[in-house]
Protein backbone atom coordinates (compact mmCIF):
# COMPACT_ATOMS: atom_id res chain seq x y z
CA UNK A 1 -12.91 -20.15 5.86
CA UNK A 2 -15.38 -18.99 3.12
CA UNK A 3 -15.95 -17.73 -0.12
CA UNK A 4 -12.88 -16.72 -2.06
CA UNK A 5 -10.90 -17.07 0.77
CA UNK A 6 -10.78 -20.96 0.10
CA UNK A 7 -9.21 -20.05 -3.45
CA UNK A 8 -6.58 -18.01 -2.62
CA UNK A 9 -2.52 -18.69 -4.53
CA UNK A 10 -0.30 -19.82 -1.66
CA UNK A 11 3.09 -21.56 -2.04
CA UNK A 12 3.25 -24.98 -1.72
CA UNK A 13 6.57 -26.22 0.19
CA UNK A 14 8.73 -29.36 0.05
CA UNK A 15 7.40 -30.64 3.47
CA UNK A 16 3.58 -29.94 1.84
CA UNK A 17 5.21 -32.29 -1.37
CA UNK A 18 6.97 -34.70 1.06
CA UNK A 19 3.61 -35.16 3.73
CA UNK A 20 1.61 -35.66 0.96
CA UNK A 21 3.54 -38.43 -0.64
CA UNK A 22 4.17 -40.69 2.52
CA UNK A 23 0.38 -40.60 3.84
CA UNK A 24 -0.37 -41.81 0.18
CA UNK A 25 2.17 -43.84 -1.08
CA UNK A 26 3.06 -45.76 2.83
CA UNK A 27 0.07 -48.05 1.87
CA UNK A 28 1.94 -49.12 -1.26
CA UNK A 29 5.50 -49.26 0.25
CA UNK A 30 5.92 -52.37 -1.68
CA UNK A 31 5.15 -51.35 -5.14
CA UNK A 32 7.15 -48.41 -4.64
CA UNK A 33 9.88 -50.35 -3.96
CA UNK A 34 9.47 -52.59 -7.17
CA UNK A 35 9.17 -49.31 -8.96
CA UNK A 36 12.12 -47.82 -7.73
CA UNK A 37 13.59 -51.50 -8.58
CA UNK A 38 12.39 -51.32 -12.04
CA UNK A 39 13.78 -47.91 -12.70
CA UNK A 40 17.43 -49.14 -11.45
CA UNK A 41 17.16 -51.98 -13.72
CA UNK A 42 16.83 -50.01 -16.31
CA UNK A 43 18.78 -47.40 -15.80
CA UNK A 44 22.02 -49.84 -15.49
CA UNK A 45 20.58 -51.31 -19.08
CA UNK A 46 20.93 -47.78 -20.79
CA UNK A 47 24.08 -47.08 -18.83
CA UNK A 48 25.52 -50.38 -20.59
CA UNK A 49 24.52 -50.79 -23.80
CA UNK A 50 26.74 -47.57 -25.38
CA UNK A 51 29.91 -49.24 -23.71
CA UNK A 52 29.24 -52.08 -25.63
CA UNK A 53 28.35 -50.70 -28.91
CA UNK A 54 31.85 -48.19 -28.20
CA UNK A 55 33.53 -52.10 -28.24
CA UNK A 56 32.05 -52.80 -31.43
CA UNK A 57 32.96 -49.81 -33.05
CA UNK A 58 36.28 -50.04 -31.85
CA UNK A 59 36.79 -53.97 -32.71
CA UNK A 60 35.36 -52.83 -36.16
CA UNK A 61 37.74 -50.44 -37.17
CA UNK A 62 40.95 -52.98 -35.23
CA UNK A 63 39.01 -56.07 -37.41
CA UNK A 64 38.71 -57.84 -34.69
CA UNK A 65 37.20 -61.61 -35.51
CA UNK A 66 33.58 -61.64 -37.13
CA UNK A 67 32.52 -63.90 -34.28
CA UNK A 68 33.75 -61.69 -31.42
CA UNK A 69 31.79 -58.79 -33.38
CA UNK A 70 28.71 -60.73 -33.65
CA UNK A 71 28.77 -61.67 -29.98
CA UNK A 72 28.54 -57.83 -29.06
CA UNK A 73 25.75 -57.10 -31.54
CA UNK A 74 23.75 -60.18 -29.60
CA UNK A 75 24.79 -58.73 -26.76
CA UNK A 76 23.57 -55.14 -27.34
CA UNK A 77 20.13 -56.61 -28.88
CA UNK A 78 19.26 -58.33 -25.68
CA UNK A 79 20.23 -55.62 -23.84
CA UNK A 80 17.71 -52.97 -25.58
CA UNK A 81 14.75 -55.49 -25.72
CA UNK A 82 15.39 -55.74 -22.29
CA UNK A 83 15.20 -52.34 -21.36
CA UNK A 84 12.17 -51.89 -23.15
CA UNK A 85 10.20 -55.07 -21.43
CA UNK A 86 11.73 -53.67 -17.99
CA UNK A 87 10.01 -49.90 -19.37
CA UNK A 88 6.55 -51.43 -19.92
CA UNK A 89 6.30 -53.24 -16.49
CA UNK A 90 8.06 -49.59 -14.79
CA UNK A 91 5.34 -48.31 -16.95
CA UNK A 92 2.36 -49.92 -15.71
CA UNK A 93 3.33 -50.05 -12.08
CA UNK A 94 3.50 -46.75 -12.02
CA UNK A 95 0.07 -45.91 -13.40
CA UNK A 96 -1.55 -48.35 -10.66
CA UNK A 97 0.63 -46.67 -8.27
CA UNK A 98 -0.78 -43.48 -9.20
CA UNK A 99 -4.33 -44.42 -9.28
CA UNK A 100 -4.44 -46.03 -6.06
CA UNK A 101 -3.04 -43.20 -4.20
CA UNK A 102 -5.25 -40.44 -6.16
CA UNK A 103 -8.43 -42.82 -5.53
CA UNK A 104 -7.76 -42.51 -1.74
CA UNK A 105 -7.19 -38.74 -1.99
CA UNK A 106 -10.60 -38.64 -3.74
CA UNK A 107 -12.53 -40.46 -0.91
CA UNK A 108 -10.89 -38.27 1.53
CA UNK A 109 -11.90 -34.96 -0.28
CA UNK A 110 -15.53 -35.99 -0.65
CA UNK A 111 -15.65 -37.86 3.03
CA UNK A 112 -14.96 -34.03 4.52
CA UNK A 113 -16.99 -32.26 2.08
CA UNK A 114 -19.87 -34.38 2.99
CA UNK A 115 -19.24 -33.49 6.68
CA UNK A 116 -19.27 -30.01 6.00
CA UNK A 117 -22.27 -27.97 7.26
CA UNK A 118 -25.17 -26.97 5.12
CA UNK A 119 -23.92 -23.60 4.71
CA UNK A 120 -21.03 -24.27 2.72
CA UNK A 121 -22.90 -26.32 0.20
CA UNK A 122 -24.94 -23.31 -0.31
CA UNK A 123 -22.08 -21.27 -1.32
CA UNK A 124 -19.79 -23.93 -3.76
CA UNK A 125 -22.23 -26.00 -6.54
CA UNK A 126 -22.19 -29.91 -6.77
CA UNK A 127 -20.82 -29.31 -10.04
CA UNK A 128 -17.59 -26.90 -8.92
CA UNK A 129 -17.07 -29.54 -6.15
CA UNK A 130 -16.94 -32.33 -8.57
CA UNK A 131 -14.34 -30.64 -10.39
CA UNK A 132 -12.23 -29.93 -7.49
CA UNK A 133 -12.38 -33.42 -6.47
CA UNK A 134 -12.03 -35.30 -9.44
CA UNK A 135 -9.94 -32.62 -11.79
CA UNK A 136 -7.72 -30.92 -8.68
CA UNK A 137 -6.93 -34.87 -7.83
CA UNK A 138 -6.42 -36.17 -11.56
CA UNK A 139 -3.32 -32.92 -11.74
CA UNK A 140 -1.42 -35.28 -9.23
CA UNK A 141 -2.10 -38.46 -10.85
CA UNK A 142 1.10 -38.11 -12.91
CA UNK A 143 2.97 -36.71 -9.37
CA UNK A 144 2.39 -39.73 -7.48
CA UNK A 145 3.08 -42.52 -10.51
CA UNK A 146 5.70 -41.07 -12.35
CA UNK A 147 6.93 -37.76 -11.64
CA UNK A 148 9.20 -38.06 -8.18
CA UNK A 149 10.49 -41.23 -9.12
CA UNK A 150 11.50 -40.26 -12.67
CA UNK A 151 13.20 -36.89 -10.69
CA UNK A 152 14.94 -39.56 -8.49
CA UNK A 153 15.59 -41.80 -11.40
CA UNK A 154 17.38 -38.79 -13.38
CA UNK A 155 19.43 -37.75 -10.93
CA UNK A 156 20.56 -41.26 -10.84
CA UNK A 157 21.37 -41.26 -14.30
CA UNK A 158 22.75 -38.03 -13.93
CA UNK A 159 25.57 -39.18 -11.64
CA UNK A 160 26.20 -42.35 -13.40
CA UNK A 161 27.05 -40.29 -16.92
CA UNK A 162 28.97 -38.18 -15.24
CA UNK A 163 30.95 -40.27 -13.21
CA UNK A 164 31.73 -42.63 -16.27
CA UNK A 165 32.72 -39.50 -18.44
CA UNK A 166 35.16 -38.54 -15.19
CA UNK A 167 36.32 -42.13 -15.61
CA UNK A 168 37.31 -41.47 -19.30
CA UNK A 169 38.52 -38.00 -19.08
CA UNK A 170 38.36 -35.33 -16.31
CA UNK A 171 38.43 -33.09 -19.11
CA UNK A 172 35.67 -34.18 -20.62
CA UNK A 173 33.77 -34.78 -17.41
CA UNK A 174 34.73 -31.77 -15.76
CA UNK A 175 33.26 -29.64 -19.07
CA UNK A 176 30.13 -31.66 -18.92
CA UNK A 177 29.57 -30.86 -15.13
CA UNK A 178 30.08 -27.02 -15.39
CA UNK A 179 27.33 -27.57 -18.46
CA UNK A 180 24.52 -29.33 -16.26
CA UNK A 181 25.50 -27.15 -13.19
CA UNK A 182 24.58 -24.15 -15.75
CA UNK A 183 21.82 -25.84 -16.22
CA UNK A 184 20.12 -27.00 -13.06
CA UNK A 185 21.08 -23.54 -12.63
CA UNK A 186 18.75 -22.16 -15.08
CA UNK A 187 15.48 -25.02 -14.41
CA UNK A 188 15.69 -23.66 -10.89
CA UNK A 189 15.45 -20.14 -11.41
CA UNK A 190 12.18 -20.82 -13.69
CA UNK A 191 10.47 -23.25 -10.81
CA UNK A 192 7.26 -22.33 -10.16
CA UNK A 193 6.89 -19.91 -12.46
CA UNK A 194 3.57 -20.88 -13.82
CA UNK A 195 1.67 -22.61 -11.08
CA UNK A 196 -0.34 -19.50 -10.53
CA UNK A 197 -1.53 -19.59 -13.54
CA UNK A 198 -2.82 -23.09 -13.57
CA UNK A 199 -4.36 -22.85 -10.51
CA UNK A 200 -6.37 -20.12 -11.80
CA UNK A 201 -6.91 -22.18 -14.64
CA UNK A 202 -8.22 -25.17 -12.48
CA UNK A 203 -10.56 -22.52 -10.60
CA UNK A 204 -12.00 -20.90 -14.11
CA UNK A 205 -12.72 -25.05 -14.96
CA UNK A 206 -14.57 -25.46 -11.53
CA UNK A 207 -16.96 -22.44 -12.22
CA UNK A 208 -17.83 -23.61 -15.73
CA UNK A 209 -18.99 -27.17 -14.50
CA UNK A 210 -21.16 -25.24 -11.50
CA UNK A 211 -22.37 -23.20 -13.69
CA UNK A 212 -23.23 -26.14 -16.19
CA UNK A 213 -24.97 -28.28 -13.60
CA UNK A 214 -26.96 -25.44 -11.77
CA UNK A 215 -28.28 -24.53 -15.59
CA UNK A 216 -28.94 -27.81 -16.33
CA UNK A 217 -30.93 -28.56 -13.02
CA UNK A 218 -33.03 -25.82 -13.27
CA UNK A 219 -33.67 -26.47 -17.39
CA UNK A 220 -37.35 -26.22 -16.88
CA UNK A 221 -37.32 -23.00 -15.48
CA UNK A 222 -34.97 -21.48 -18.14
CA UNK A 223 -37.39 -22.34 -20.72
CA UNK A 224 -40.41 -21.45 -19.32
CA UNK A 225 -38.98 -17.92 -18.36
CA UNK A 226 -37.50 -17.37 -22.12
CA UNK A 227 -33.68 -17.41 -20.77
CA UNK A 228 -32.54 -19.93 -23.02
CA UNK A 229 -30.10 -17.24 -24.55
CA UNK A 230 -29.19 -15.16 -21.69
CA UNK A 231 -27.98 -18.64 -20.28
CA UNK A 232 -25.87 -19.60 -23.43
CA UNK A 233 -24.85 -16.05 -23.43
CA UNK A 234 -23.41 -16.76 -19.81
CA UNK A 235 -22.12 -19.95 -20.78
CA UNK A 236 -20.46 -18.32 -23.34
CA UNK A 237 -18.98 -16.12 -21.21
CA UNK A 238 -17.45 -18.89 -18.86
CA UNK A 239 -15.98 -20.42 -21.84
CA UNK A 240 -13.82 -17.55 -22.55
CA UNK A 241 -12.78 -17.12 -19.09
CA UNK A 242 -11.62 -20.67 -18.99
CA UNK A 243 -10.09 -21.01 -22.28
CA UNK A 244 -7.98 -17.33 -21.29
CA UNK A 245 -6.72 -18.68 -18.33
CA UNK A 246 -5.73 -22.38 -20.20
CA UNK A 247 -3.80 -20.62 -22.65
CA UNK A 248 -2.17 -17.90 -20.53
CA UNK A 249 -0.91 -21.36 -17.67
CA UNK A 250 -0.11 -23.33 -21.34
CA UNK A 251 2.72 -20.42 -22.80
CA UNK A 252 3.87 -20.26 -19.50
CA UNK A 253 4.48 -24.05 -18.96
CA UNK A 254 6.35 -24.52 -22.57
CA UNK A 255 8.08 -21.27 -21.74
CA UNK A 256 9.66 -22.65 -18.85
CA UNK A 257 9.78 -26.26 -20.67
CA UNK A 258 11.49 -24.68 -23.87
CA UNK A 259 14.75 -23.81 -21.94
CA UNK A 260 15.56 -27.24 -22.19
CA UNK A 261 15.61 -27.36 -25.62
CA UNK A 262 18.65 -24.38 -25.33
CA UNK A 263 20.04 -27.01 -22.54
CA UNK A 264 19.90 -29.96 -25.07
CA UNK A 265 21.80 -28.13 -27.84
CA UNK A 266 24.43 -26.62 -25.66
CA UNK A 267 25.37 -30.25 -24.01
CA UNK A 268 25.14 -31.81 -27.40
CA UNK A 269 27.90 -29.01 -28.79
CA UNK A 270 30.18 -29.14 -25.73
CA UNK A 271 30.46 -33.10 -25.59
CA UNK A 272 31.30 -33.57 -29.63
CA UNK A 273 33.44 -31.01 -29.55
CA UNK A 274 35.47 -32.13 -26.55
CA UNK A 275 35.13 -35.63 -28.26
CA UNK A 276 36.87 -34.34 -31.49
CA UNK A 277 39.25 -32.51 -29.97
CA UNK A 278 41.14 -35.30 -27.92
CA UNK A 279 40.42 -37.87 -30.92
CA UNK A 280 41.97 -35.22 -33.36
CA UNK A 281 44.91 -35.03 -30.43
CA UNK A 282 44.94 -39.43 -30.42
CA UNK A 283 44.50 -39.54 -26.62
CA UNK A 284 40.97 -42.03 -27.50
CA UNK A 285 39.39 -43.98 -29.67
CA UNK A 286 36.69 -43.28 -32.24
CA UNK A 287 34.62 -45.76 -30.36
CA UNK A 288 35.25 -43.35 -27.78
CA UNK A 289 33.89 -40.05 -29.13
CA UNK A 290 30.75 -42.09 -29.71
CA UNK A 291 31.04 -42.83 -26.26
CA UNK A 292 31.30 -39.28 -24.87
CA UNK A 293 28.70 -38.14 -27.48
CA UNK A 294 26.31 -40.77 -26.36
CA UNK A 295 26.71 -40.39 -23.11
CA UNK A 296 26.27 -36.49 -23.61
CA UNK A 297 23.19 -36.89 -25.33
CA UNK A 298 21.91 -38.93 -22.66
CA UNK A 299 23.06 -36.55 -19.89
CA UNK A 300 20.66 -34.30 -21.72
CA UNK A 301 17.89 -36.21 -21.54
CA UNK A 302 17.68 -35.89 -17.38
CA UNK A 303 17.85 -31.49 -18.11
CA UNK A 304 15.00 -32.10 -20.20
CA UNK A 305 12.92 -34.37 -18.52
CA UNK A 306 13.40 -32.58 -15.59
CA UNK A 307 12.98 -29.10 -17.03
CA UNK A 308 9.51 -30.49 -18.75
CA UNK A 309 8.69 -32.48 -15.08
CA UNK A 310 8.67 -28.78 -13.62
CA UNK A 311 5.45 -28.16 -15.99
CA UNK A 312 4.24 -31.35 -14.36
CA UNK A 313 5.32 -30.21 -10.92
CA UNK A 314 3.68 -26.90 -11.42
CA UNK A 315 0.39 -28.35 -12.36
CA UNK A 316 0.99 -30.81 -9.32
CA UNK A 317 1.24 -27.87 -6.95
CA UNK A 318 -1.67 -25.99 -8.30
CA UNK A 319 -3.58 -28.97 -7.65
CA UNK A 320 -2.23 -29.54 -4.02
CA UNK A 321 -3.43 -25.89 -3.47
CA UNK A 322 -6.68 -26.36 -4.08
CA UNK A 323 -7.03 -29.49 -2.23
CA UNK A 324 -5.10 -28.65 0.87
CA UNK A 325 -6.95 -24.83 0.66
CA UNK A 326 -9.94 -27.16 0.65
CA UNK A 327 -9.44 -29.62 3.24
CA UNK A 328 -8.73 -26.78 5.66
CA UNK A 329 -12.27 -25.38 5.43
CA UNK A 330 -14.13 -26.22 8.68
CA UNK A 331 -17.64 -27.16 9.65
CA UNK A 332 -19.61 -24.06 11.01
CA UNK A 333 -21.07 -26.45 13.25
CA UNK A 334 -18.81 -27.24 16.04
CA UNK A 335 -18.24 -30.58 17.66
CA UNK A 336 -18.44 -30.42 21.47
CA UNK A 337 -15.76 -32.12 22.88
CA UNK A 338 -17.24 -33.48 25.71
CA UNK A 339 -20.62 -34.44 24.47
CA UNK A 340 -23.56 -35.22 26.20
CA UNK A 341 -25.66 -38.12 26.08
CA UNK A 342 -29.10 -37.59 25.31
CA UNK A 343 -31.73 -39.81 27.70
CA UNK A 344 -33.15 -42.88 26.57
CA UNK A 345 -36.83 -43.35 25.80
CA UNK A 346 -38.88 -40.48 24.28
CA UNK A 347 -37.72 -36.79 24.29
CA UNK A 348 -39.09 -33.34 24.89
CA UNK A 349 -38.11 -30.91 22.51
CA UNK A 350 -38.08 -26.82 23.75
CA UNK A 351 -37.05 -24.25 21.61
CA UNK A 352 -36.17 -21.37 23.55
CA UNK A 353 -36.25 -17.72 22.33
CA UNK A 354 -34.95 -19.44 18.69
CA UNK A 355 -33.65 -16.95 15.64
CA UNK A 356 -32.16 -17.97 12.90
CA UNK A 357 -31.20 -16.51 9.50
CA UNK A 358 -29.50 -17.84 6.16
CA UNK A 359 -28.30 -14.32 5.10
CA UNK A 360 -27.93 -11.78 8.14
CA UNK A 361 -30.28 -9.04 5.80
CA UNK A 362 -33.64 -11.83 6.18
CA UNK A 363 -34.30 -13.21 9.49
CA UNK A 364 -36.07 -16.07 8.94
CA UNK A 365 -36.74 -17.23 12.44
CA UNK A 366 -37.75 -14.61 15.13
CA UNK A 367 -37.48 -15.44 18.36
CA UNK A 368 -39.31 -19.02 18.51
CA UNK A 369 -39.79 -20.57 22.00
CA UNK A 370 -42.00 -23.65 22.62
CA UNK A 371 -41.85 -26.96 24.17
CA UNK A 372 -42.88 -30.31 23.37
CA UNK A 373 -43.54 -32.82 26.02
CA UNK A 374 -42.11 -36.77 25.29
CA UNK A 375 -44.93 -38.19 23.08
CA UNK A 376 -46.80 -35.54 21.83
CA UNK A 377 -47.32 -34.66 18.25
CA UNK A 378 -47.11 -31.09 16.97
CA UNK A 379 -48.20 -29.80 13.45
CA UNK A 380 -46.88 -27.31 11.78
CA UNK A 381 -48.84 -24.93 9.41
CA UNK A 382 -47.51 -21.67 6.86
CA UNK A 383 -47.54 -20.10 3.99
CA UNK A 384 -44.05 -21.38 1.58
CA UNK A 385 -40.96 -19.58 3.16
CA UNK A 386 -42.37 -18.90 6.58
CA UNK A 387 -39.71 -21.02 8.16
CA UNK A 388 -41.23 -24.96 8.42
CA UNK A 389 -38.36 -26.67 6.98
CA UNK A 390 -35.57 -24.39 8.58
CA UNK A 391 -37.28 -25.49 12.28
CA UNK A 392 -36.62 -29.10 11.45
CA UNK A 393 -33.10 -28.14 10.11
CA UNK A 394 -32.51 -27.21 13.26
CA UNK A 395 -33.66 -29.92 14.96
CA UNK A 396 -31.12 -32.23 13.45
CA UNK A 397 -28.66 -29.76 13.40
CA UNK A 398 -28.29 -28.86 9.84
CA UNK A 399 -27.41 -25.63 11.75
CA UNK A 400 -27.75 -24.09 14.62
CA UNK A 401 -29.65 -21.22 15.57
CA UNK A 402 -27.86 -17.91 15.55
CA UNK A 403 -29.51 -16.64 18.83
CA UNK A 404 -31.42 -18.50 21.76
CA UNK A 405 -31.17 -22.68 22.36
CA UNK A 406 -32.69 -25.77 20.76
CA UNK A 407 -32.97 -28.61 23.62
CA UNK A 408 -34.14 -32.36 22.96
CA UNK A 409 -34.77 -34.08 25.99
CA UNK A 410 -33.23 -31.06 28.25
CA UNK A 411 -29.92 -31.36 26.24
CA UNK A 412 -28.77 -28.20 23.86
CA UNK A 413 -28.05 -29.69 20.70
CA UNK A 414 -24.77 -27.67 20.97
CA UNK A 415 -23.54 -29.80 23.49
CA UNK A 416 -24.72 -33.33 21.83
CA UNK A 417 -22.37 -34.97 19.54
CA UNK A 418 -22.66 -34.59 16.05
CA UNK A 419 -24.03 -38.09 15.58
C-alpha cells in the first residue's frame, strides 16, 4: 500500500470503534471502572437535588416550619458541592485515562513505522509522519477519556428523567419521549456527516509540517540557491490549503452541532407547557412544574451533549482512519517464515547477477556478481551516485535487489530473518 492509497476516506464501523477501545482501555480496566463509578455517582446527585428543591418549593408555599425548610436547603447545598467534588475527580480520571491509552497508541504507530522498509520513508517526510502520529492520535484523546463514557453516561441520564417524568405523569412523560425520539431521530441522520472533511483536514496539516521540516533541513541550500521566496511562496501556498480545509470540516461540525440548539428549545417549550397546563388544571403542584421543567431542561442537556459529542466522534473517526489506513501499510521487505540460520564464524558474501533500482526509469545497479571469501577485505571505489552506498544497503537488507540474489555465507538474505 503506497502513495495516496494510504490516505484514502473509508468508513469507520462500530466493531473498528469497539476493537479499538478494548485493546486500549483492557490495561486500565480498573480506572474505567472508577470512572464509570464516578459518573453514576454523579449522575444520582443531579437526579436528586431538583426533587428536593420541588420539596422546598412546595413546603414554602404550604409554610411548612422554618426548620424543616432549612433542613432541605442544607440538604440541597451538600448535595451540589458534592456533585461538583465527584465532577473534578470524574474529571481528572478521565484525562489520565485518555493519555495513557493515546501514549500506547503512539508507541505502537512509531514501533511499525520504524519497521517499515526504506522505501516508504522515502515517499512520507519525518515531519508528515510526526503529525500523523502525534496529531491523528491527540483527535482520540478526548474519545478514549471522555467521549464513550459521557455517551454511556447520557443515556443513563436519559432514562432516569424519563422514567421519573413517567412516574409523575404519563402525559408528561409520554410528550417528552416522542420529543427526544424526534430527536435522536434527527442527531442520527446528521452522523458522520463531516468526518470527511476533517480527515482531509488532518491530511492538509500533515503536508504542511513535511513540507516545513524538509525546508527547514535543507535551509542552507535554499539560501545559497536564492529560493528563499519561492519557498515562502510554497509555504504560503500550504497554508491556504490547510486553513480551506479547517474551515470547510469547522461549518460542517457546528452545522451538525447547531441542531441541538433547535432540540434544546423545542424540549424546553414542550415540558413548561405541559407543566402549565396540568398546574392550570390542579392535578400538581407548583413545586411540580419546576420539577417537570427541570427535569426537561436536563433531558436536554444529553440531545446536546450528544449532538456536540458527534463533532467529537467525527473528528475521532477521521483520526482512526488515518491510523488504521496507516498501520495497514506493509514492509516491502518480506519476512521469511521459515528463516534460515546463517553459519557461525566468518562469512562469504556473493552477489550474483545483482540489479537494483530506486525509481524503475534509473537503474542504479546493473547486473553485479562477485564473491567474497570469509576474511577478506574488499574496497570499493566511484564517482558520487555510482551505487557504493546502495551495495551496502543491500547487504543489510535495507532492500532487496529487484533482480538476481545477495548471499552471506551461502544464505540469500531473502530467506534470513529480518534480524
Amino acid at each position: 500500500m503506497r502513495g495516496a492509497a494510504w490516505i484514502e476516506t473509508m468508513r469507520i464501523t462500530f466493531k473498528q470503534y469497539r476493537d479499538l477501545l478494548v485493546k486500549y482501555l483492557r490495561p486500565q480496566w480498573q480506572r474505567v471502572l472508577l470512572l464509570g463509578a464516578l459518573l453514576a455517582g454523579n449522575l444520582t446527585l443531579e437526579l436528586l437535588n431538583p426533587q428536593i428543591l420541588s420539596r422546598f418549593i412546595d413546603g414554602a408555599i404550604a409554610g411548612q416550619a422554618l426548620t424543616a425548610l432549612t433542613g432541605l436547603a442544607t440538604l440541597y447545598l451538600a448535595l451540589a458541592l458534592g456533585a461538583q467534588a465527584v465532577a473534578l475527580v470524574e474529571t481528572y480520571v478521565a484525562a489520565d485515562v485518555g493519555l495513557v491509552a493515546t501514549n500506547h497508541i503512539r508507541a505502537d504507530l512509531i514501533g511499525h513505522i520504524l519497521h517499515l522498509d526504506p522505501s516508504f520513508h522515502n515517499e512520507h517526510t519525518p515531519g508528515e509522519l510526526i503529525e500523523r502520529v502525534d496529531g491523528d492520535v491527540n483527535t482520540l484523546s478526548n474519545f478514549f477519556s471522555r467521549l464513550v463514557v459521557h455517551l454511556l453516561g447520557n443515556a443513563l441520564l436519559l432514562l432516569g428523567v424519563l422514567a421519573l417524568m413517567f412516574g409523575m405523569d404519563w402525559r408528561v412523560g409520554l410528550g417528552v419521549s416522542l420529543v427526544t425520539l424526534i430527536s435522536f431521530a434527527i442527531v442520527n441522520a446528521v452522523r458522520d456527516v463531516a468526518t470527511p472533511r476533517w480527515e482531509a483536514a488532518r491530511q492538509a496539516h500533515a503536508e504542511l509540517y513535511g513540507f516545513i521540516e524538509e525546508r527547514l533541513s535543507g535551509t542552507e541550500d535554499i539560501r545559497a540557491n536564492g529560493a528563499v521566496a519561492y519557498v515562502m511562496r510554497r509555504l504560503f501556498e500550504r497554508e491556504r490549503v490547510m486553513l480551506r480545509k479547517d474551515l470547510v470540516a469547522a461549518a460542517w461540525g457546528v452545522g451538525t452541532g447547531s441542531v441541538s440548539l433547535v432540540l434544546l428549545a423545542l424540549c424546553a417549550a414542550v415540558g413548561l407547557g405541559l407543566g402549565v397546563y396540568l398546574y392550570l388544571a390542579g392535578e400538581v403542584t407548583l413545586g411540580t412544574v419546576y420539577l417537570i421543567f427541570t427535569y426537561t431542561t436536563l433531558l436536554s442537556r444529553p440531545i446536546e451533549q450528544i449532538t456536540r459529542q458527534m463533532e467529537d466522534l467525527q473528528k475521532a473517526g477521521a483520526g482512526l482512519s488515518r491510523i488504521h489506513n496507516l498501520l495497514t501499510v506493509r514492509s516491502a521487505l518480506r519476512e521469511n517464515p521459515h528463516p534460515k540460520v546463517l553459519p557461525t564464524g566468518p562469512l562469504s558474501v556473493e552477489l550474483e547477477d545483482v540489479s537494483f533500482s530506486y525509481d524503475p526509469a534509473i537503474r542504479n545497479l546493473h547486473h553485479i556478481s562477485l564473491t567474497l571469501p570469509p576474511g577478506r577485505i574488499l574496497g570499493l571505489l566511484g564517482r558520487t551516485g555510482s551505487g557504493k552506498t546502495t551495495l551496502t544497503r543491500l547487504l543489510f537488507r535495507l532492500y532487496d535487489p529487484s533482480h538476481g540474489a545477495l548471499r552471506l555465507g551461502s544464505v540469500d538474505l531473502r530467506d534470513a530473518a529480518l534480524d
